[in-house]
Protein backbone atom coordinates (compact mmCIF):
# COMPACT_ATOMS: atom_id res chain seq x y z
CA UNK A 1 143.38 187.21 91.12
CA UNK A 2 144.49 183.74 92.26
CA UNK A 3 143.10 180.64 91.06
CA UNK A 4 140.80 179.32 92.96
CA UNK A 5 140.49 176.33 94.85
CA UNK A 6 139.39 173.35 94.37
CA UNK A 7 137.16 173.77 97.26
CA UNK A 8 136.45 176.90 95.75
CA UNK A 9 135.59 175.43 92.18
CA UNK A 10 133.51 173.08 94.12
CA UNK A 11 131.51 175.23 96.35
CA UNK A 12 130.56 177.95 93.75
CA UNK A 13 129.60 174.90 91.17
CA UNK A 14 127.31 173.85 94.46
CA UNK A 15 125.62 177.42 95.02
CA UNK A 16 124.12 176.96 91.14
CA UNK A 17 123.59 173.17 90.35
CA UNK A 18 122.61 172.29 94.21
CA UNK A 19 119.10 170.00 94.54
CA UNK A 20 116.75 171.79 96.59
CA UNK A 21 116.32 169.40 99.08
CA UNK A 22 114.63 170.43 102.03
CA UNK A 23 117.22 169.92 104.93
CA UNK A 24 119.41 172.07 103.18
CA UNK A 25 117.06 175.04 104.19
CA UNK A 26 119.02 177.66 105.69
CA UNK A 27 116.34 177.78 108.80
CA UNK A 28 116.09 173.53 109.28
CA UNK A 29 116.77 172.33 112.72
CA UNK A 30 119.60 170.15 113.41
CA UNK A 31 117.02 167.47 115.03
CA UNK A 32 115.89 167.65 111.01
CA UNK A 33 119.10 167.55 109.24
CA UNK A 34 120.04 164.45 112.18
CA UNK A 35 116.91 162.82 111.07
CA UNK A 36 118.00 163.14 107.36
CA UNK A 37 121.35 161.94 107.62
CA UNK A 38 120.33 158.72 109.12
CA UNK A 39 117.47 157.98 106.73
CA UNK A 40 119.82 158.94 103.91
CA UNK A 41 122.15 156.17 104.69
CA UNK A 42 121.75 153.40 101.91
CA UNK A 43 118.71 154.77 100.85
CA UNK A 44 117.80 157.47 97.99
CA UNK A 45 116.74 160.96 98.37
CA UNK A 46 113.20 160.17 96.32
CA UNK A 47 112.42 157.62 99.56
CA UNK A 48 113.82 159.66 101.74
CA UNK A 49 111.17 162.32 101.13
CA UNK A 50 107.75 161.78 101.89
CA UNK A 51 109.28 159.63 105.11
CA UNK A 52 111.28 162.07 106.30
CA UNK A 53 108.32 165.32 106.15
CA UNK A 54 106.17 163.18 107.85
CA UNK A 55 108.63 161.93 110.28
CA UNK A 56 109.30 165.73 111.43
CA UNK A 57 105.52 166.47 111.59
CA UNK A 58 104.73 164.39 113.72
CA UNK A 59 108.05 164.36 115.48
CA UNK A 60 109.89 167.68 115.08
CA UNK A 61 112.16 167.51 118.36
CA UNK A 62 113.99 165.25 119.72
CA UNK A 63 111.33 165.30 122.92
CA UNK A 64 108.14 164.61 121.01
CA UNK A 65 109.98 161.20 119.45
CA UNK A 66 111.49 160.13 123.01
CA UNK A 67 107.51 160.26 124.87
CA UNK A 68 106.93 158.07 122.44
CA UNK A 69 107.22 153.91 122.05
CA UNK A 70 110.04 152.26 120.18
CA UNK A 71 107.14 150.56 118.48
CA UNK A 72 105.64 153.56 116.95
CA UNK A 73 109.35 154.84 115.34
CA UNK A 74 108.95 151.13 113.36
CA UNK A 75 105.53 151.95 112.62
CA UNK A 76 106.78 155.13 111.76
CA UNK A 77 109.56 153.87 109.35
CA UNK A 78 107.12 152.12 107.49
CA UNK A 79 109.33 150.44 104.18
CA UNK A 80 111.73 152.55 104.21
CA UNK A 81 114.22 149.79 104.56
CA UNK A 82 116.69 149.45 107.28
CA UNK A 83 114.22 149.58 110.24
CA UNK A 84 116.47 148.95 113.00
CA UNK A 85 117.86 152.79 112.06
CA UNK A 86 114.50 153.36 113.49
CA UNK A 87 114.75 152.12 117.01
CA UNK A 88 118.42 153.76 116.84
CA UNK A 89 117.13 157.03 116.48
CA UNK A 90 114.42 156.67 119.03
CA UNK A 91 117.33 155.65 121.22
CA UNK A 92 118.95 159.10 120.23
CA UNK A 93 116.30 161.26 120.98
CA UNK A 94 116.33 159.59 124.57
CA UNK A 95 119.95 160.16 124.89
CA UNK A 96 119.57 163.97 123.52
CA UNK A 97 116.70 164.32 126.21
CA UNK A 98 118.49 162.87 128.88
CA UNK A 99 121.43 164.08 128.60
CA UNK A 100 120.98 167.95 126.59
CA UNK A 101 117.94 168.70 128.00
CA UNK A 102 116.57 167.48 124.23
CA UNK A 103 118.72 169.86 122.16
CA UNK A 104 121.09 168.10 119.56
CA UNK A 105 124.98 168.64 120.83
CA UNK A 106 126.84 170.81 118.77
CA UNK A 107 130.34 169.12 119.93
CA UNK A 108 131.82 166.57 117.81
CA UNK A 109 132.78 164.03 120.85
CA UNK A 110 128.92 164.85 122.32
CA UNK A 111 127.40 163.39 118.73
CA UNK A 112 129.80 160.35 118.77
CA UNK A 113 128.16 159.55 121.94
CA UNK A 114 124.86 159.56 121.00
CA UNK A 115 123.22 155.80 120.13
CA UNK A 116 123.56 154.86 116.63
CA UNK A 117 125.62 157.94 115.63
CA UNK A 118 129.13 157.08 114.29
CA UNK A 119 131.70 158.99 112.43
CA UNK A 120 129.96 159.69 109.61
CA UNK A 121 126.92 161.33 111.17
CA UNK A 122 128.76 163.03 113.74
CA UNK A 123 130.46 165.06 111.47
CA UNK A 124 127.43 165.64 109.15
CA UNK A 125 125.15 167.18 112.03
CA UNK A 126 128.33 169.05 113.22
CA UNK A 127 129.02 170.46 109.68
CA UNK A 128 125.67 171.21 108.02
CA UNK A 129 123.66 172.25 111.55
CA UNK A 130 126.24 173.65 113.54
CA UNK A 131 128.14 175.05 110.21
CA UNK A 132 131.77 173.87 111.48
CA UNK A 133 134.93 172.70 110.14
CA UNK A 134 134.74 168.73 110.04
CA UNK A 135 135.74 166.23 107.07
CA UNK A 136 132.75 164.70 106.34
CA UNK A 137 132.87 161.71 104.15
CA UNK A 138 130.61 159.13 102.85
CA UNK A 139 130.80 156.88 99.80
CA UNK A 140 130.48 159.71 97.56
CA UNK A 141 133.10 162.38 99.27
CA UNK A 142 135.09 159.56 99.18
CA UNK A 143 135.33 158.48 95.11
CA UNK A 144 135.62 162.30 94.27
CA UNK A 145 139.03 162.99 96.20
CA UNK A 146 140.41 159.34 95.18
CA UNK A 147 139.58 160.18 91.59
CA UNK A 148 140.37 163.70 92.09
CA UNK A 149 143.55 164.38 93.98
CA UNK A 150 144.44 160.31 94.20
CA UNK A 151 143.62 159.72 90.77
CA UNK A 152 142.29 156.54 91.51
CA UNK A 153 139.53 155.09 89.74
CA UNK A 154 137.78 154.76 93.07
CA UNK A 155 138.06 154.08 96.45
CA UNK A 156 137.65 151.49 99.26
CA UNK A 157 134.73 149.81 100.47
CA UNK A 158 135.29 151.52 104.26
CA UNK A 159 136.53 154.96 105.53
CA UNK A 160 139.65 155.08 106.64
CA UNK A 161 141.62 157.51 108.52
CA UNK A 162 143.48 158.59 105.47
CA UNK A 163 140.15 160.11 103.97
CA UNK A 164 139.34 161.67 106.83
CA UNK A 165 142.94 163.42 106.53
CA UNK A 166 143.24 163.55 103.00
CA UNK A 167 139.24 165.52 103.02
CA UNK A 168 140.13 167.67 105.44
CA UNK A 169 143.05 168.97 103.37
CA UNK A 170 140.37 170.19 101.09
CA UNK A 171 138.64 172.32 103.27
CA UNK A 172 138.75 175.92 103.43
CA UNK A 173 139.80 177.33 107.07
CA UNK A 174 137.20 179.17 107.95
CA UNK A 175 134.15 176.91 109.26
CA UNK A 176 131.28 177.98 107.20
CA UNK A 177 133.16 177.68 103.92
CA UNK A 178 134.13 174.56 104.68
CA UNK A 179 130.76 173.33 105.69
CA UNK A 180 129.84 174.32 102.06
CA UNK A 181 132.76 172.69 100.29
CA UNK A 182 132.15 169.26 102.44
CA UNK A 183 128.39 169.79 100.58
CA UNK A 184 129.28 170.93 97.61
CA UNK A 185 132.12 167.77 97.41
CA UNK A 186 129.17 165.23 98.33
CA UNK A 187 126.94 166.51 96.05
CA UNK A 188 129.73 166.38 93.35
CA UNK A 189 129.97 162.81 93.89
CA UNK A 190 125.75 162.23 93.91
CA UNK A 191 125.04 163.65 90.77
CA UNK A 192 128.34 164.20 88.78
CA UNK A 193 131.51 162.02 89.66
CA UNK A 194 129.17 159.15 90.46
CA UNK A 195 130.19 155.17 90.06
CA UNK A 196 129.40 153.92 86.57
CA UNK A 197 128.34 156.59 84.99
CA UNK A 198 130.76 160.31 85.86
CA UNK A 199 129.88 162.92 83.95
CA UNK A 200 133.06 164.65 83.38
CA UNK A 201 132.84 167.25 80.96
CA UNK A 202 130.12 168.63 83.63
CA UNK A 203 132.09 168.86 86.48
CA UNK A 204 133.59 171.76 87.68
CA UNK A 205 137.15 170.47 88.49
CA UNK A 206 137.98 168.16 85.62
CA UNK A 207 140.97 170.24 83.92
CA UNK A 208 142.51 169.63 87.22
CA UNK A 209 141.34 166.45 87.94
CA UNK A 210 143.76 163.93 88.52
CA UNK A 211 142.09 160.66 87.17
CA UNK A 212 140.51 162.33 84.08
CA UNK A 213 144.24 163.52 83.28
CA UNK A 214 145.52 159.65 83.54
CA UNK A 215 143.16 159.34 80.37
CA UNK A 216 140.87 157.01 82.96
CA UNK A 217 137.43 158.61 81.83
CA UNK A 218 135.19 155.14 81.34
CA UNK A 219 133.59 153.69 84.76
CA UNK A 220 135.79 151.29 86.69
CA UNK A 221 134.84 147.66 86.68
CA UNK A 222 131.68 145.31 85.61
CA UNK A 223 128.13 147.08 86.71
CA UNK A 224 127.23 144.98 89.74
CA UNK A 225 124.48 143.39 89.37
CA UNK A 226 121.39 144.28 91.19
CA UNK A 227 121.07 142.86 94.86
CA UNK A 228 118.33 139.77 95.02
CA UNK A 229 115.50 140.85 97.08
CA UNK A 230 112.76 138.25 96.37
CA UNK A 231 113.06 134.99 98.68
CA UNK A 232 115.96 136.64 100.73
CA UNK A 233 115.41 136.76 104.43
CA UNK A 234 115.42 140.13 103.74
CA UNK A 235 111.90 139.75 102.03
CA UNK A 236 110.50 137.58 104.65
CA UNK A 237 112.03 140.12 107.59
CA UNK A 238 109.78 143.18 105.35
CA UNK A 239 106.79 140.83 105.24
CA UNK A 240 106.98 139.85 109.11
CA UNK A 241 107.24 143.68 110.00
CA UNK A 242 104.21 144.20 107.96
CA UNK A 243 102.01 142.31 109.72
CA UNK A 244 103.07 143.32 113.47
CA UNK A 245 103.30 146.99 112.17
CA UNK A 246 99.35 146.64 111.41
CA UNK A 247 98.25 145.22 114.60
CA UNK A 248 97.03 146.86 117.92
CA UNK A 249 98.50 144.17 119.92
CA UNK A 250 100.18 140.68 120.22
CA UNK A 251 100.14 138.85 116.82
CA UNK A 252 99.58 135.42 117.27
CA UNK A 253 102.37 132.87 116.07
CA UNK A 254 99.46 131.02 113.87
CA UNK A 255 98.83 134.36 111.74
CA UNK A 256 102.81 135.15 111.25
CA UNK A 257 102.82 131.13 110.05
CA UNK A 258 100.56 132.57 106.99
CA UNK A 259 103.29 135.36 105.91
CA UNK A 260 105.72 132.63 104.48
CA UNK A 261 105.05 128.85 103.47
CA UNK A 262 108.70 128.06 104.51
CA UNK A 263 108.84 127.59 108.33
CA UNK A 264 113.08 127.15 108.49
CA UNK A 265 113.51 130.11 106.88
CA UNK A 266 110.33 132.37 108.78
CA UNK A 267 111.62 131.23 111.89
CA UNK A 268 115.16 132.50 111.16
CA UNK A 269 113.79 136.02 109.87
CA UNK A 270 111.69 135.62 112.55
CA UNK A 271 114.73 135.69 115.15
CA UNK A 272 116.75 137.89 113.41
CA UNK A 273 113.92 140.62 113.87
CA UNK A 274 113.97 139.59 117.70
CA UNK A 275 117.95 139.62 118.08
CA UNK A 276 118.16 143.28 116.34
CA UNK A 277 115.48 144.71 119.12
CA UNK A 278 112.73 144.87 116.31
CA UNK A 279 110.22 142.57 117.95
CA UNK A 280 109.83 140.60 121.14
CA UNK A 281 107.79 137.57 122.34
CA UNK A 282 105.04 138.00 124.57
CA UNK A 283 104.11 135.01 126.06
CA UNK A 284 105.07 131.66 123.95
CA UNK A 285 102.39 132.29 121.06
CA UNK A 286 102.57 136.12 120.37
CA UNK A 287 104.86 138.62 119.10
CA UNK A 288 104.93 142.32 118.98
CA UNK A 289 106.63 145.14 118.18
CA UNK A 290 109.52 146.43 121.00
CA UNK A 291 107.85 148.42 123.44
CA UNK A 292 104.17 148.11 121.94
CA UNK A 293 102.37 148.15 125.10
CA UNK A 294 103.30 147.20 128.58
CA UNK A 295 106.70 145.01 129.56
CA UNK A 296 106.14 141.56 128.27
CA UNK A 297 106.65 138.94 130.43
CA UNK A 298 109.91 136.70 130.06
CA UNK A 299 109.26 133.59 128.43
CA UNK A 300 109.70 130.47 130.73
């Protein structure tokens, strides 16, 4: 018998140590495992959760999310973190309405198109709903096949074509095996070959590992330091959303004033949330939500 791959090694490690996560049920629809991927992005699985069950209850197709407001996908989103991923995908369902009668493409150069789906996702939907043959790479595909077949302690801080290419030369041939390997390689990278902390002597491809045979087995680097969240614009942004999320209509400038004391730095959150379609003006002294209600007028 042959050895087997390191796909292979990979996959079968997968089939016994795989989280059950729920979009990794074998009957989820790929409106469900779209909806994952793009809460997913810089954002853990335990948030991820409870947001994303109740996003597919009360939106479980593509149609049911696109009758609705862009307002209510922000309401929706709640602190998830990120909410302009939440206007993006109501612009998706539109698009997947429009323009596949509101089924989610199965073609590669169909997802691409879609609003707010790059290469990443593309190839995610393609590969885990549609079961075929694409690299699929994120941050964590990425370190395991630098560290891996590179033996690198890690890789860059952007894909690049060469992991797309060097991933794909990883893959079994046949589509559904491969779907599993580009999987099993992610999930290698969650929970085993992750940043600061890889667990080597738990994962499944370590005597062939070409990193861990360099004698490079501590974690690369400093630990970075926590982002700052508190007094960020990032803070005041959350704390602006709040409010307008809660109300049935126009929030008056005056009651936004009361969220934070300092009025250079509101009024820049403020018009960051307006730039990245979040909220709009209605009138000169109210805000709301995108879409909450009828057009608003243009100011002046």
């Amino acid at each position: 018998m042959s050895e087997p791959t390191f796909a292979g090694r990979v996959s079968r490690w997968y089939e016994q140590n795989a989280r059950d996560l729920p979009w990794r049920e074998p009957d989820v629809t790929p409106w469900a495992i779209l909806v994952s991927e793009v809460m997913l992005q810089q954002t853990p699985v335990v948030r991820v959760l409870p947001a994303w069950q109740a996003w597919l209850q009360r939106w479980p197709t593509p149609a049911a999310l696109a009758t609705e407001s862009p307002a209510e996908a922000i309401r929706m989103w709640g602190r998830l973190g990120y909410p302009r991923r939440a206007v993006r995908l109501h612009e998706c369902a539109t698009a997947i309405v429009e323009r596949h009668a509101g089924a989610v493409p199965d073609q590669l150069d169909q997802l691409l198109a879609l609003p707010g789906i790059g290469t990443y996702t593309a190839r995610a939907v393609a590969a885990f709903a549609y079961g075929q043959r694409h690299p699929v790479v994120d941050t964590n595909v990425r370190r395991v096949v630098c560290r891996a077949v590179a033996g690198e302690p890690d890789a860059g801080p952007a894909t690049r074509p060469a992991d797309l290419v060097a991933t794909e030369e990883l893959l079994p041939a046949e589509p559904a095996a491969a779907a599993l390997a580009s999987a099993a390689i992610m999930e290698l990278g969650a929970v085993i070959c992750t940043a600061r902390a890889p667990r080597c002597t738990a994962c499944p491809v370590e005597t062939s590992c070409a990193w861990r045979a360099s004698g490079q087995v501590a974690p690369p680097g400093p630990t970075r330091r926590p982002q700052r969240y508190a007094g960020t614009d990032r803070q005041v942004r959350g704390l602006l959303l709040g409010v307008l999320r809660e109300a049935t209509g126009p929030v008056p400038h005056q009651r936004l004033d009361q969220v934070w004391t300092d009025e250079v730095q509101r009024g820049r959150a403020l018009r960051g949330l307006i730039t990245d379609g979040l909220v709009e003006p209605v009138g000169e002294a109210a805000y709301r939500l995108i879409g909450d209600g009828p057009p608003a007028p243009v100011p002046g």
